[in-house]
Every structure is written in C-alpha cells, then in structure tokens.
Protein backbone atom coordinates (compact mmCIF):
# COMPACT_ATOMS: atom_id res chain seq x y z
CA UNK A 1 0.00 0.00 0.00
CA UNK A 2 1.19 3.26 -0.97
CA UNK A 3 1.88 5.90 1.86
CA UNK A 4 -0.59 9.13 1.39
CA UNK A 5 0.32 12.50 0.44
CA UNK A 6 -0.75 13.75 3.86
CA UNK A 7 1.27 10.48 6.01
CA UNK A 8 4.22 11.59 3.40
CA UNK A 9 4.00 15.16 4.25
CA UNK A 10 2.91 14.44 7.97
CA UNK A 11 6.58 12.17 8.17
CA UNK A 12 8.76 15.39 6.28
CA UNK A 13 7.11 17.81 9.03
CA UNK A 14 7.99 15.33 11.74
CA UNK A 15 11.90 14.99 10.46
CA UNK A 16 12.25 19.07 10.15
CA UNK A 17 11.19 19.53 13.37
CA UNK A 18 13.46 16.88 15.12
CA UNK A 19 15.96 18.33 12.65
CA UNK A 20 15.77 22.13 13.96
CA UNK A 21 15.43 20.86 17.48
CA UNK A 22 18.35 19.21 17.25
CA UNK A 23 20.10 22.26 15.55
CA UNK A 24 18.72 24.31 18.78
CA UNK A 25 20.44 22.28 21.05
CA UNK A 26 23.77 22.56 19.08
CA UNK A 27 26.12 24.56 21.61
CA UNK A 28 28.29 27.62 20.09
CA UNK A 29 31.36 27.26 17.91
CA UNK A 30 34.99 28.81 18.57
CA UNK A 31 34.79 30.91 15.59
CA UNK A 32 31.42 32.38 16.91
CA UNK A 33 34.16 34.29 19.10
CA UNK A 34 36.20 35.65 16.61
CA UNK A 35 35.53 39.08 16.36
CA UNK A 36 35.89 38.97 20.47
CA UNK A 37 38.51 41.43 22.14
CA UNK A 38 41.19 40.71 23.85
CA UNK A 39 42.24 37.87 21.92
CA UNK A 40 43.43 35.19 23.72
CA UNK A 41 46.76 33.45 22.94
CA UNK A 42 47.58 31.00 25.16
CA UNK A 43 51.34 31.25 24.68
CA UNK A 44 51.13 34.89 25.79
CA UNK A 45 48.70 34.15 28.89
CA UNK A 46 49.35 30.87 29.87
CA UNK A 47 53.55 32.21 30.16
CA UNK A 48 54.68 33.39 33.77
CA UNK A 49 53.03 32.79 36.87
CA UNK A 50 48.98 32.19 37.29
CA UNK A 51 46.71 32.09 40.48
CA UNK A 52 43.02 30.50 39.89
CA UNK A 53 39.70 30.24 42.04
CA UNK A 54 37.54 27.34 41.48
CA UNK A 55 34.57 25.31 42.03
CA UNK A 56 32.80 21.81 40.86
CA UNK A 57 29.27 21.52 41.13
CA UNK A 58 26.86 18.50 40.39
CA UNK A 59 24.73 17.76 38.39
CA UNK A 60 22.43 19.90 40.30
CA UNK A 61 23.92 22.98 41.05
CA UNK A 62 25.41 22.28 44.48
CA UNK A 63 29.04 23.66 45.63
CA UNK A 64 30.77 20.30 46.20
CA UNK A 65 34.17 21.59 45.85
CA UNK A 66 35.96 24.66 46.39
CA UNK A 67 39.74 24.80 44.81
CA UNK A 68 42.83 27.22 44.12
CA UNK A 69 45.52 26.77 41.82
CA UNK A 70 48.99 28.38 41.02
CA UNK A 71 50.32 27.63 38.12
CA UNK A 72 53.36 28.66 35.89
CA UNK A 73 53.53 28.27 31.96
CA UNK A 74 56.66 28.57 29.83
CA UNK A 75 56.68 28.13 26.12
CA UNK A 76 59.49 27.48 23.89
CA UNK A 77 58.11 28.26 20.80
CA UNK A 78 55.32 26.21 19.89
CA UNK A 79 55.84 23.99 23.04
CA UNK A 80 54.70 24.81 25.82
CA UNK A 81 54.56 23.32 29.84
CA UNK A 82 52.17 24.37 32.23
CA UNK A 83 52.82 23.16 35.90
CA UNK A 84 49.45 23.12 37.76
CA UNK A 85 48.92 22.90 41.50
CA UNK A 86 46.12 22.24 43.29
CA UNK A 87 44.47 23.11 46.75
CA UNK A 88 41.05 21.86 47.24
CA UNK A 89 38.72 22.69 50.39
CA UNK A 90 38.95 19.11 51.92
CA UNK A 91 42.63 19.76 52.17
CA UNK A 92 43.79 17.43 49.68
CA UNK A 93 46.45 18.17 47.15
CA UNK A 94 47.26 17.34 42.96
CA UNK A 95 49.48 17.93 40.44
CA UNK A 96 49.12 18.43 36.72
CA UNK A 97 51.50 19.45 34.40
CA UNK A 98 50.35 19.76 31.25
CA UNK A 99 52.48 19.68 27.52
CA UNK A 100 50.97 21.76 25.40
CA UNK A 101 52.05 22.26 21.54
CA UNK A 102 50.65 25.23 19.38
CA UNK A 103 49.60 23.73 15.48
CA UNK A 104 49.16 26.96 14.01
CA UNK A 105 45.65 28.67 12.88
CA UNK A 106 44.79 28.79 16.97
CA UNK A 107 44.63 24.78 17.39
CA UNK A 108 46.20 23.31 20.25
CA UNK A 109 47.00 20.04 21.65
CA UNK A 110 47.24 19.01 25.31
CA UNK A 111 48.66 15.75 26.86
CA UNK A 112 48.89 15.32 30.77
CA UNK A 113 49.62 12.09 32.84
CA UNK A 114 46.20 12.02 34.10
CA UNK A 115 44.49 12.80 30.56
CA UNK A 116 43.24 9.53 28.59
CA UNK A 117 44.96 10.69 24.85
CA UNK A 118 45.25 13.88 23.86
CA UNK A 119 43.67 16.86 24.55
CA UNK A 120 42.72 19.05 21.48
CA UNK A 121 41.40 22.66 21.00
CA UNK A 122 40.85 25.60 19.09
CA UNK A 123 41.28 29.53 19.97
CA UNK A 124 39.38 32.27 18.15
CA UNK A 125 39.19 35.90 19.36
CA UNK A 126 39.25 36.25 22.97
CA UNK A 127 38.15 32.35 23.33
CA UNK A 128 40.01 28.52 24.12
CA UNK A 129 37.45 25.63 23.53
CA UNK A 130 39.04 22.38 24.87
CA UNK A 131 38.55 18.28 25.02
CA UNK A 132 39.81 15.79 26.25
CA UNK A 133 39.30 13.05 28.57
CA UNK A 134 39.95 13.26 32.60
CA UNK A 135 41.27 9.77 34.70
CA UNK A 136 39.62 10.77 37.80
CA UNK A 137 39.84 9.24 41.03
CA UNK A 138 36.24 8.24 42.35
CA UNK A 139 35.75 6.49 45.53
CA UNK A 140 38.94 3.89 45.36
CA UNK A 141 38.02 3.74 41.25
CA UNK A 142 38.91 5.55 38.41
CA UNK A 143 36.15 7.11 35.83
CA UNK A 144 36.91 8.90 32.48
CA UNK A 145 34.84 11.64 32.16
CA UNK A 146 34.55 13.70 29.17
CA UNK A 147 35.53 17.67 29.45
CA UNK A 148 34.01 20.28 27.33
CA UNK A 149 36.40 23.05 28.49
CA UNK A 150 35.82 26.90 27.35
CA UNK A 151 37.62 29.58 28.29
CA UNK A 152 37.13 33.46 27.72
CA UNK A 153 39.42 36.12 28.10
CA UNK A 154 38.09 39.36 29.86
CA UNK A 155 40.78 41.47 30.00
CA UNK A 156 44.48 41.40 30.41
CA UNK A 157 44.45 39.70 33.67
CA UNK A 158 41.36 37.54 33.80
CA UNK A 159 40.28 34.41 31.83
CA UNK A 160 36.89 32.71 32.86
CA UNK A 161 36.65 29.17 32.61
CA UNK A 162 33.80 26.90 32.36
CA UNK A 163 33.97 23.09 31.78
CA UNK A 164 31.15 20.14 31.58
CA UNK A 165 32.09 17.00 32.91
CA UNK A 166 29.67 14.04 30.88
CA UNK A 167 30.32 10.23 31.37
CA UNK A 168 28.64 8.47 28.95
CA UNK A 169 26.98 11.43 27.61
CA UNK A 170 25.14 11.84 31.05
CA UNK A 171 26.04 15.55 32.51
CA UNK A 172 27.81 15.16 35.81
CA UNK A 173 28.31 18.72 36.64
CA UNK A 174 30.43 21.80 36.23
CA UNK A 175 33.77 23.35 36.79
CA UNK A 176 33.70 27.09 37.23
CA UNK A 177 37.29 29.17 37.53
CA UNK A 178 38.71 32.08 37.55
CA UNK A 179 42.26 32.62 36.22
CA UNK A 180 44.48 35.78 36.90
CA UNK A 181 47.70 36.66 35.69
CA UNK A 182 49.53 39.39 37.45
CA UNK A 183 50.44 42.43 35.79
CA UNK A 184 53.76 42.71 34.27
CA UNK A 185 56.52 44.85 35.55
C-alpha cells in the first residue's frame, strides 16, 4: 500500500522539526568568538606565573568543591609546559602538568599524565574551547569523564573558565574558575 500524500508530508514535518530541534540544542562554535577582544593566545597568557579560584558543582547545582591553583607556563616556541597545583577545600592536594604544543591557525594540543589521549582545542578571538578526557579518582576507582572546556578572556588579567564534565553522555556537573595573571613589571 502506498503511503498518502498527507502520512508523506505528515513524516517530512515530523523529520524538520526533530531536525531544527536538534540544531537548537547545538552549543556555540569557537569561531562564533572571533571578532571577540582581547584575543586570547595562550602562549602569551598561559607564560609566567597564574593564580586561579575554582569550584565543581553537580549535576544539580550544588558547591561540592571549592579549589585554588597556582600555576606557571613557559613556552618554547610552539611547546609549551604548564605546571598546575592544586588546593582543594577538603585539604587534599594534585598535580598536573600539562604539555601543550601550538599547530598553528589557533589549534592546540594538550597531553597530561592524568588525561586519557590527547587533549585538542581551538582559539578564536578572545576564546580557548578544549577536550579531552579526565582519569579521575572516584571512591577507590577511576572514571573517564569527558571535558568540554571553554575559556574566555576578559581582560588582560582575567580568563573565565567553564567546563562540563559528561560520562557516557550523562552531565555530571560543572567546573567554574577564575584565572588571573599578574600584571607585568
């Protein structure tokens, strides 16, 4: 039996929908940020010493951990080593130092001893979107969770980060930080 006109046009008006609501939920591209002031090159502010403020929060919006971080970057060219350390509110301690290597055009890559890969990212205008996957410690066990990192440069000092932690596509909460980079004699 031969589908109807109307079942036919029914089924097309069903598929464009579920088309431009998946469109709607498509989140925002680096280069929507290109045009953005100040621009942010990592090799100029991730170079020198950096102090951070931070937070994780689940799933549903609860605080369940408050952080600092100094860091210091150096770059060598292209290459580049950022040396991460971390203070969170329970008292506990951790170390990340991440190898970083500039590709040209604004892409990035990122490897780290607790990262699963590589890392990989783009920069346009005064943003740094970032991914990669996390080996994190959970309860005795180790999870890799997915990181959907952006950052945004507000001025000369500050970058804003914000990060979505997913395992298996499910949203497990949010990192929130604050980078600043003092000024320059």
């Amino acid at each position: 039996m031969k589908p109807s006109t109307f079942a036919i046009a029914r089924r097309a008006a069903l598929c464009l929908a579920a088309a431009a609501l998946l469109a709607g939920c498509a989140g925002p591209e680096v280069q929507d940020y290109a045009r953005e002031q100040p621009v942010l090159d990592l090799r100029e502010y991730l170079n020198g010493p950096l102090t951070a403020h931070g937070m994780f929060t689940d799933r549903a919006g609860r605080v369940v951990k408050r952080f600092s971080v100094q860091m210091t970057g150096r770059w060598d060219g292209d290459s580049g080593m950022l040396d991460e350390h971390f203070v969170y509110s329970d008292g506990t301690t951790q170390r990340r130092v991440w190898h970083l290597k500039h590709l040209g055009e604004g892409r990035y890559t990122g490897r780290a001893d607790d990262v699963v890969g590589e890392a990989t990212g783009q920069t346009a205008g005064n943003a740094f979107h970032w991914k990669y996957t996390l080996a994190l410690p959970v309860d005795g066990r180790v999870w890799n969770v997915d990181l959907d990192d952006w950052m945004y440069r507000m001025d000369a000092r500050t970058v804003l980060n914000r990060t979505a932690m997913r395992k298996f596509g499910l949203h497990l909460g949010d990192i929130t930080l604050a980078f600043d980079k003092p000024p320059r004699d």
